[in-house]
PDB file of N, CA and C in Angstrom:
ATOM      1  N   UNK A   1     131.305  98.568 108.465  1.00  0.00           N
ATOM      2  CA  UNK A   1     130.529  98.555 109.670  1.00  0.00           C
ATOM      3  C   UNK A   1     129.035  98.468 109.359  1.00  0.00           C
ATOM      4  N   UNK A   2     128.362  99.348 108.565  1.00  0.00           N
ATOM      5  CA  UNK A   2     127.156  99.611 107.703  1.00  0.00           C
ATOM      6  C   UNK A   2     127.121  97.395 107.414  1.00  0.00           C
ATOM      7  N   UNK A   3     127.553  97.027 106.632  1.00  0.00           N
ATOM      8  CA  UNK A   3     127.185  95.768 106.312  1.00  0.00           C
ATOM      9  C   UNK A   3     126.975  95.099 107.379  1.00  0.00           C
ATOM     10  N   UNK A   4     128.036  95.390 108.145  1.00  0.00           N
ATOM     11  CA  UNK A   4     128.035  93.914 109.207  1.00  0.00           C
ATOM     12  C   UNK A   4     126.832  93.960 110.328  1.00  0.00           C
ATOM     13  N   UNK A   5     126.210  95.563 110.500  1.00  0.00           N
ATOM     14  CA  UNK A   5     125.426  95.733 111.383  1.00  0.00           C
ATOM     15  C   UNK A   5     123.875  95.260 110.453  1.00  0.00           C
ATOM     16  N   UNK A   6     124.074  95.611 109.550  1.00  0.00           N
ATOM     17  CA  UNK A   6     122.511  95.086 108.464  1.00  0.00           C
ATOM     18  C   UNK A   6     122.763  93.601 108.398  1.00  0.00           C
ATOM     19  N   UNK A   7     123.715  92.929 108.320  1.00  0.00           N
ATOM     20  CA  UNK A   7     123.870  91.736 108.418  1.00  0.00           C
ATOM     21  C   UNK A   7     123.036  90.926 109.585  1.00  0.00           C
ATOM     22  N   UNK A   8     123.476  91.296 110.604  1.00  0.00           N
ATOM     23  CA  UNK A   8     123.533  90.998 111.801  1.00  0.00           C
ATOM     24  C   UNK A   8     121.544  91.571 112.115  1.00  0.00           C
ATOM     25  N   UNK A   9     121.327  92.198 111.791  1.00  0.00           N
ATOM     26  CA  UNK A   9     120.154  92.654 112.443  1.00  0.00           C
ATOM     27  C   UNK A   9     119.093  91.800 111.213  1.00  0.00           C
ATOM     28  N   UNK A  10     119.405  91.825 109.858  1.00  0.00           N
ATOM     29  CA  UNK A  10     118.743  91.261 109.290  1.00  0.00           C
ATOM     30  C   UNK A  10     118.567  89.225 109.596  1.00  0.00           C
ATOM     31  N   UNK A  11     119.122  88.926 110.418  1.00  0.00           N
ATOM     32  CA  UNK A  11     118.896  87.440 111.150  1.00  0.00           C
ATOM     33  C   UNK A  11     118.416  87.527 112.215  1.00  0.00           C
ATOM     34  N   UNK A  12     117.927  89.038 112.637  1.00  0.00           N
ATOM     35  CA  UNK A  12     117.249  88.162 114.100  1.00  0.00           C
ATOM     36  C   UNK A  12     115.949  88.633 114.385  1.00  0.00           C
ATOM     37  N   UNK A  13     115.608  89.510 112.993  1.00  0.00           N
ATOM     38  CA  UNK A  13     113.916  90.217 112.774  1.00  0.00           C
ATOM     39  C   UNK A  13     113.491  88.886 112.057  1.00  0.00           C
ATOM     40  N   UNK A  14     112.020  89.425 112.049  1.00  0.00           N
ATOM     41  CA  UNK A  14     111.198  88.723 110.949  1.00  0.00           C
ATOM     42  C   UNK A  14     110.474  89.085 109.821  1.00  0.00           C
ATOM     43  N   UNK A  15     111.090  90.713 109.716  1.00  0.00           N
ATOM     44  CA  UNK A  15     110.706  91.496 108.300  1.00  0.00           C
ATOM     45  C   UNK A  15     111.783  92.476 108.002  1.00  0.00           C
ATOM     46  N   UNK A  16     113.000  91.192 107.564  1.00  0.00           N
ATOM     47  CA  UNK A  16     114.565  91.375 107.151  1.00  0.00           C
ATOM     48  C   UNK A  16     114.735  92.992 106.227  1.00  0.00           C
ATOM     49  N   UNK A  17     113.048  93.065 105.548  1.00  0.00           N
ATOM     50  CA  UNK A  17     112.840  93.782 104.267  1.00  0.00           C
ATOM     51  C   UNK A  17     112.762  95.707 104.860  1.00  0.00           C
ATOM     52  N   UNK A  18     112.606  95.134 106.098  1.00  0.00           N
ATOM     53  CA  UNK A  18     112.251  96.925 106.167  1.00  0.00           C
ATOM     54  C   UNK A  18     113.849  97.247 107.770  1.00  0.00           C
ATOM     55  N   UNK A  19     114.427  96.705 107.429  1.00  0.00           N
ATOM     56  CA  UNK A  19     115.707  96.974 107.953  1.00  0.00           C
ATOM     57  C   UNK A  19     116.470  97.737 107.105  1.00  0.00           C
ATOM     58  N   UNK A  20     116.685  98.703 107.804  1.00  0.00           N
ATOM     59  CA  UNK A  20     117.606 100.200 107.024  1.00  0.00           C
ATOM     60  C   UNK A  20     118.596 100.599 107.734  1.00  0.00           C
ATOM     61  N   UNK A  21     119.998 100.836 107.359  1.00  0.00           N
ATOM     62  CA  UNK A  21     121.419 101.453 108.107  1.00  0.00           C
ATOM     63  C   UNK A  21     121.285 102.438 107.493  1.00  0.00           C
ATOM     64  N   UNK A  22     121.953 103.171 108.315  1.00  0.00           N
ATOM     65  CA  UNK A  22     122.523 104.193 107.519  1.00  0.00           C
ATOM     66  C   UNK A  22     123.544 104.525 108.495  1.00  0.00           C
ATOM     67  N   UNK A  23     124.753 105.432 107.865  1.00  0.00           N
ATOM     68  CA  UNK A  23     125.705 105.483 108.325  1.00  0.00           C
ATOM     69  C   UNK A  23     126.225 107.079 108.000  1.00  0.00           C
ATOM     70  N   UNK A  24     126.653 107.731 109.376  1.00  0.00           N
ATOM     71  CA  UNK A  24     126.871 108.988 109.496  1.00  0.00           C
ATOM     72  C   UNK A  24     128.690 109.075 109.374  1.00  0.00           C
ATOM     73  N   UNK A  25     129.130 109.607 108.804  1.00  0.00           N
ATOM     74  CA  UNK A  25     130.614 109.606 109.153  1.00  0.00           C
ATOM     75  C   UNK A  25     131.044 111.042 109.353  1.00  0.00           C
ATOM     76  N   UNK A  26     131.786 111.479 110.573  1.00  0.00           N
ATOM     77  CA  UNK A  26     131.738 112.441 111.210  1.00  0.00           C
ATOM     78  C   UNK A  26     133.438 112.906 110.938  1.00  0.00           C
ATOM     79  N   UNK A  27     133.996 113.641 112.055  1.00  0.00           N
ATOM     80  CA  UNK A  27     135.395 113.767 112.109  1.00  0.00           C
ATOM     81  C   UNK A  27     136.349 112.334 112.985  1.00  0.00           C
ATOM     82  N   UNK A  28     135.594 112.359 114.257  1.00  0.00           N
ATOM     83  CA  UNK A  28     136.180 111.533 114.977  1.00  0.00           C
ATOM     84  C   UNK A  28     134.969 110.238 115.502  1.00  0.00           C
ATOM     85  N   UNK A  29     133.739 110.795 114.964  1.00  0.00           N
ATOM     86  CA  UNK A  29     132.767 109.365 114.819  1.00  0.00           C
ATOM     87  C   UNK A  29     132.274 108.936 113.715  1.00  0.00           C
ATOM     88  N   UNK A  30     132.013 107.766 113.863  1.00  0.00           N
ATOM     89  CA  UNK A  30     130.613 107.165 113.011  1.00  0.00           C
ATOM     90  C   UNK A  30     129.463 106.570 113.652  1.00  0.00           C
ATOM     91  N   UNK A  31     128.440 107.309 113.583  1.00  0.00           N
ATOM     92  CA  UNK A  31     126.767 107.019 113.802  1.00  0.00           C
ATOM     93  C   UNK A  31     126.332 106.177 113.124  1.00  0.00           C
ATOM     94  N   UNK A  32     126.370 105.299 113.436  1.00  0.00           N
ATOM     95  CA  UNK A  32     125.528 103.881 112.785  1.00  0.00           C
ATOM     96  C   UNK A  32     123.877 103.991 113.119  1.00  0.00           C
ATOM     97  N   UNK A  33     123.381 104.190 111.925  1.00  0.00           N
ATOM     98  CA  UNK A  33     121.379 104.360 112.603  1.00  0.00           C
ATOM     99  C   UNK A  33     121.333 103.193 112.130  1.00  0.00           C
ATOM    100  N   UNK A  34     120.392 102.676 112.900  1.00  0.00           N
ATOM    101  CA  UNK A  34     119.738 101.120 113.077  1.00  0.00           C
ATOM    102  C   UNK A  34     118.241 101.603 112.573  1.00  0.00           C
ATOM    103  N   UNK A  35     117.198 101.232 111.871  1.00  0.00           N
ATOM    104  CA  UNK A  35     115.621 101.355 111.631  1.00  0.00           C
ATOM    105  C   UNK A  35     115.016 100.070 111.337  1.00  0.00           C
ATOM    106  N   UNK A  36     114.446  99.354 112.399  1.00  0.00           N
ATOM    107  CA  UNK A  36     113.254  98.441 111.680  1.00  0.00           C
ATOM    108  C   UNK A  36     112.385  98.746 111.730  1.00  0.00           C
ATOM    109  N   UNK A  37     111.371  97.517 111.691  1.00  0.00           N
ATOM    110  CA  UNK A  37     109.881  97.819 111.774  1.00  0.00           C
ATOM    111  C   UNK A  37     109.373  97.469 112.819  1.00  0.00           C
ATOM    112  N   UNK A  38     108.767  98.177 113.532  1.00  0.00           N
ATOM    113  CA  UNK A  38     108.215  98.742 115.116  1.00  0.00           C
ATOM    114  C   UNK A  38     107.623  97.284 115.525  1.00  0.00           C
ATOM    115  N   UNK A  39     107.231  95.782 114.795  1.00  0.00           N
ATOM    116  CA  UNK A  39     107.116  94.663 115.462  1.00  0.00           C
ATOM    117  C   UNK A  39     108.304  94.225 115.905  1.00  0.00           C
ATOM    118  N   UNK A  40     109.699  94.447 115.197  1.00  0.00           N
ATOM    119  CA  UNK A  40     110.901  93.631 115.477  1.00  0.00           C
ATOM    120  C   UNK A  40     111.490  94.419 116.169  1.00  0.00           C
ATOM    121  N   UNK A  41     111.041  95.475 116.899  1.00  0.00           N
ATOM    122  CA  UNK A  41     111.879  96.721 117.462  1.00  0.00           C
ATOM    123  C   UNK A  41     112.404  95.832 119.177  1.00  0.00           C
ATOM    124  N   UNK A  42     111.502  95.073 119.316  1.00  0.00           N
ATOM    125  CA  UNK A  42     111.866  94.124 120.877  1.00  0.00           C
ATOM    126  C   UNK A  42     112.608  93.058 120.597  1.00  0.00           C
ATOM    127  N   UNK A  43     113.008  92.582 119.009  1.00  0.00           N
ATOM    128  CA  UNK A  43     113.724  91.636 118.920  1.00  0.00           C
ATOM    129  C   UNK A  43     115.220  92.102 118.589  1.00  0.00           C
ATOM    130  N   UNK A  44     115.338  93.717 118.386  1.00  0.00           N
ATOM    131  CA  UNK A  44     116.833  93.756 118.386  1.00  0.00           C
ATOM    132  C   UNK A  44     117.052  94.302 119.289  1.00  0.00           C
ATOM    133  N   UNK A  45     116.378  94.942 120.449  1.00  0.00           N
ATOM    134  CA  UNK A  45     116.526  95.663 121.687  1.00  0.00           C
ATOM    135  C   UNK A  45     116.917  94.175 122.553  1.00  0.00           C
ATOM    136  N   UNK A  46     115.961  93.059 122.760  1.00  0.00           N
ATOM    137  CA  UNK A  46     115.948  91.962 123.605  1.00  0.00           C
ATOM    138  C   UNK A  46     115.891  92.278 125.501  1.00  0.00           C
ATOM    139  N   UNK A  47     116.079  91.280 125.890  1.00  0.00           N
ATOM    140  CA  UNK A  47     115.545  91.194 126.987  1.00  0.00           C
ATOM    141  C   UNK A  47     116.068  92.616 128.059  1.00  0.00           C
ATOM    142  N   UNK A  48     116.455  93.553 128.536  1.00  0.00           N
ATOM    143  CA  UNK A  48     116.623  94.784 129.085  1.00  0.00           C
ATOM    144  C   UNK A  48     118.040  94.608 128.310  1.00  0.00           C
ATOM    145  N   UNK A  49     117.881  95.025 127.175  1.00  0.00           N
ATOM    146  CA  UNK A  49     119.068  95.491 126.219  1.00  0.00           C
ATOM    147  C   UNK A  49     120.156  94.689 125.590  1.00  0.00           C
ATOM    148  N   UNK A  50     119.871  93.394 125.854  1.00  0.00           N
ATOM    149  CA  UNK A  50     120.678  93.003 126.180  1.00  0.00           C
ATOM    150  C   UNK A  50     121.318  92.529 124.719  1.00  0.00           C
ATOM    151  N   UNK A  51     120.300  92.425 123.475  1.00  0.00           N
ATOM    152  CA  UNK A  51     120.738  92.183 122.308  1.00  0.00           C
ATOM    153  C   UNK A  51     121.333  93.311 121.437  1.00  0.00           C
ATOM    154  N   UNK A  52     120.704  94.792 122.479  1.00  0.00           N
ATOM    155  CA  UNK A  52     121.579  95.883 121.607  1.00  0.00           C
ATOM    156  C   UNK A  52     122.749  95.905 121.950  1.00  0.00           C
ATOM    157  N   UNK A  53     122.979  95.872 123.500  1.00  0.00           N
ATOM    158  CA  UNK A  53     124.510  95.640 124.054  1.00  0.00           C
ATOM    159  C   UNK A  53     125.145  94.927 123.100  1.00  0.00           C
ATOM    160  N   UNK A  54     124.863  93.219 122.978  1.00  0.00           N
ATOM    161  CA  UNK A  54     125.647  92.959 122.160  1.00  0.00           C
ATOM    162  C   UNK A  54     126.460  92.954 120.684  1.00  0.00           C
ATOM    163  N   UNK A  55     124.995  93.930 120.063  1.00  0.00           N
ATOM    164  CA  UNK A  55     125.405  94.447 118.645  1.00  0.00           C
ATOM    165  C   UNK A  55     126.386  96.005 118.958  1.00  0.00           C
ATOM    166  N   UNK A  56     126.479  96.046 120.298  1.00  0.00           N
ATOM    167  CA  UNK A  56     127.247  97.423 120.242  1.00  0.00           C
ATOM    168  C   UNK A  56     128.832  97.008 120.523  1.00  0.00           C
ATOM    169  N   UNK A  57     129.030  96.102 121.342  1.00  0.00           N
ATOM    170  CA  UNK A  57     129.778  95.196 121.671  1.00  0.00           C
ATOM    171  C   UNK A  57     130.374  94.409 120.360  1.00  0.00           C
ATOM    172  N   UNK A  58     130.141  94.369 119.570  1.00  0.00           N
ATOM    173  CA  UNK A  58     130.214  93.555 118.368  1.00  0.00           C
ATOM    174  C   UNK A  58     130.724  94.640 117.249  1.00  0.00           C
ATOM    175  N   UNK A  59     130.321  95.991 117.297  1.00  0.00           N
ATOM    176  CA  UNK A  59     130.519  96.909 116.763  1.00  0.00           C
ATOM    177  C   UNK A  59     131.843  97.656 117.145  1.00  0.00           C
ATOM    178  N   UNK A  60     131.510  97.673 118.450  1.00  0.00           N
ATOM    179  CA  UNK A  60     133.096  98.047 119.321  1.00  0.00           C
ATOM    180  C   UNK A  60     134.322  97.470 118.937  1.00  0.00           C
ATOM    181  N   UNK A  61     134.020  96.414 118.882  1.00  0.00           N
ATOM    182  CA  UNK A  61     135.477  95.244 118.493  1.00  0.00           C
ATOM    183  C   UNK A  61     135.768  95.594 117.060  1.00  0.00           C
ATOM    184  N   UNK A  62     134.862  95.919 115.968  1.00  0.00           N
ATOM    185  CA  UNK A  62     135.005  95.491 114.624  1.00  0.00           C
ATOM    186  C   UNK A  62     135.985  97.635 114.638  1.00  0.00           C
ATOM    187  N   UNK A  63     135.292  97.980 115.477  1.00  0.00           N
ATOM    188  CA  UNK A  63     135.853  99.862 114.724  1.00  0.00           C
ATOM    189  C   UNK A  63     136.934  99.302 115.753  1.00  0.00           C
ATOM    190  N   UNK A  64     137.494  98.823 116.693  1.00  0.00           N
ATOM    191  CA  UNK A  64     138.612  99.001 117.503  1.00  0.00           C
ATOM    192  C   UNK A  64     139.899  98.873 116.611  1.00  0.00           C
ATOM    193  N   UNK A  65     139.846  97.270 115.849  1.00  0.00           N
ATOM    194  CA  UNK A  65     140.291  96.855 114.499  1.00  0.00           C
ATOM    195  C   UNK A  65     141.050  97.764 113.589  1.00  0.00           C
ATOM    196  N   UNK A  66     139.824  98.687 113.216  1.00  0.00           N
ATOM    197  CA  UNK A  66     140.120  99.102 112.299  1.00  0.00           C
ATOM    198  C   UNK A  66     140.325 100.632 112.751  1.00  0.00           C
ATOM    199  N   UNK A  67     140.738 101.296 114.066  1.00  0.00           N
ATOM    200  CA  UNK A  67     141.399 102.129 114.623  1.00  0.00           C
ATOM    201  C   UNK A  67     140.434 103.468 114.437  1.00  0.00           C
ATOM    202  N   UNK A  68     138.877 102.754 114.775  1.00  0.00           N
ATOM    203  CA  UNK A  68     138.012 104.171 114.285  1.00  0.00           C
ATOM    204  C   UNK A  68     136.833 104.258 115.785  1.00  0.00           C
ATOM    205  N   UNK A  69     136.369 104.993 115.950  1.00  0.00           N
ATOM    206  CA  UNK A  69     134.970 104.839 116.675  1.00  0.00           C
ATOM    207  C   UNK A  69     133.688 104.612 116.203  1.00  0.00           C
ATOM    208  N   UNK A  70     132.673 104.149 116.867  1.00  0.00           N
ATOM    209  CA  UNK A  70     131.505 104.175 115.933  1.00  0.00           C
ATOM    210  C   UNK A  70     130.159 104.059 117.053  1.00  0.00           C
ATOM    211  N   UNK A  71     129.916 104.221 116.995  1.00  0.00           N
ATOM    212  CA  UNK A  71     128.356 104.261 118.061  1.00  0.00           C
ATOM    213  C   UNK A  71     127.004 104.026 117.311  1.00  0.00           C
ATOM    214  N   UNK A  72     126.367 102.945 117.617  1.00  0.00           N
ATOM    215  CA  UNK A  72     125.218 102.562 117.438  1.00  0.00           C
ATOM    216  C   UNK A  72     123.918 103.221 117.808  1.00  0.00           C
ATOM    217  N   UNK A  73     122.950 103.783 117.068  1.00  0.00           N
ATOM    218  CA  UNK A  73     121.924 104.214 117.581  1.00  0.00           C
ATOM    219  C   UNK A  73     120.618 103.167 116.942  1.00  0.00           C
ATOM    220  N   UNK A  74     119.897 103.244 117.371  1.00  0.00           N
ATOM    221  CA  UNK A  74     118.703 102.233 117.173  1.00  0.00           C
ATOM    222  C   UNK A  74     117.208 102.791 117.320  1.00  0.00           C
ATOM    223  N   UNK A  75     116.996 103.415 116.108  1.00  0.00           N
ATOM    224  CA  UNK A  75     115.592 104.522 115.861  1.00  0.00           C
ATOM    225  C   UNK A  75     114.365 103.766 115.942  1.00  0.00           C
ATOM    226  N   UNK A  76     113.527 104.263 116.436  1.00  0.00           N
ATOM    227  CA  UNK A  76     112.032 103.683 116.487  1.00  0.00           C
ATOM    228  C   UNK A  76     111.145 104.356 115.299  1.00  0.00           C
TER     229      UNK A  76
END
């Protein structure tokens, strides 16, 4: 999950370099932290959410798969 979300976020900034996951693994979750850099912070949020929706959406499908939960957070 950790890869595919650094994957994914590292194509749609423009300072790929200061993109950081990290990944919490809990009992019955996983916290996915999202961190860029505070210029690209509107390019993975997008227009009223609409690009985090879809990385959460994208995230949803991939833990459904694989029979886990996972929730996206996205730090400033």
């Amino acid at each position: 999950m950790k890869d595919l979300i650094s994957y994914v976020s590292k194509a749609l900034v423009d300072m790929p370099e200061a993109v950081t996951v990290n990944e919490i693994v809990g009992e019955q979750t996983t916290v996915i932290e999202l961190k860029v850099d505070k210029t690209d912070l509107g390019k993975i949020i997008g227009k009223q959410g609409r690009t985090a929706r879809s990385l959460r959406t994208i995230l949803n499908a991939a833990s459904t798969k694989l029979k886990k939960r996972s929730v996206l957070e996205i730090i400033e």
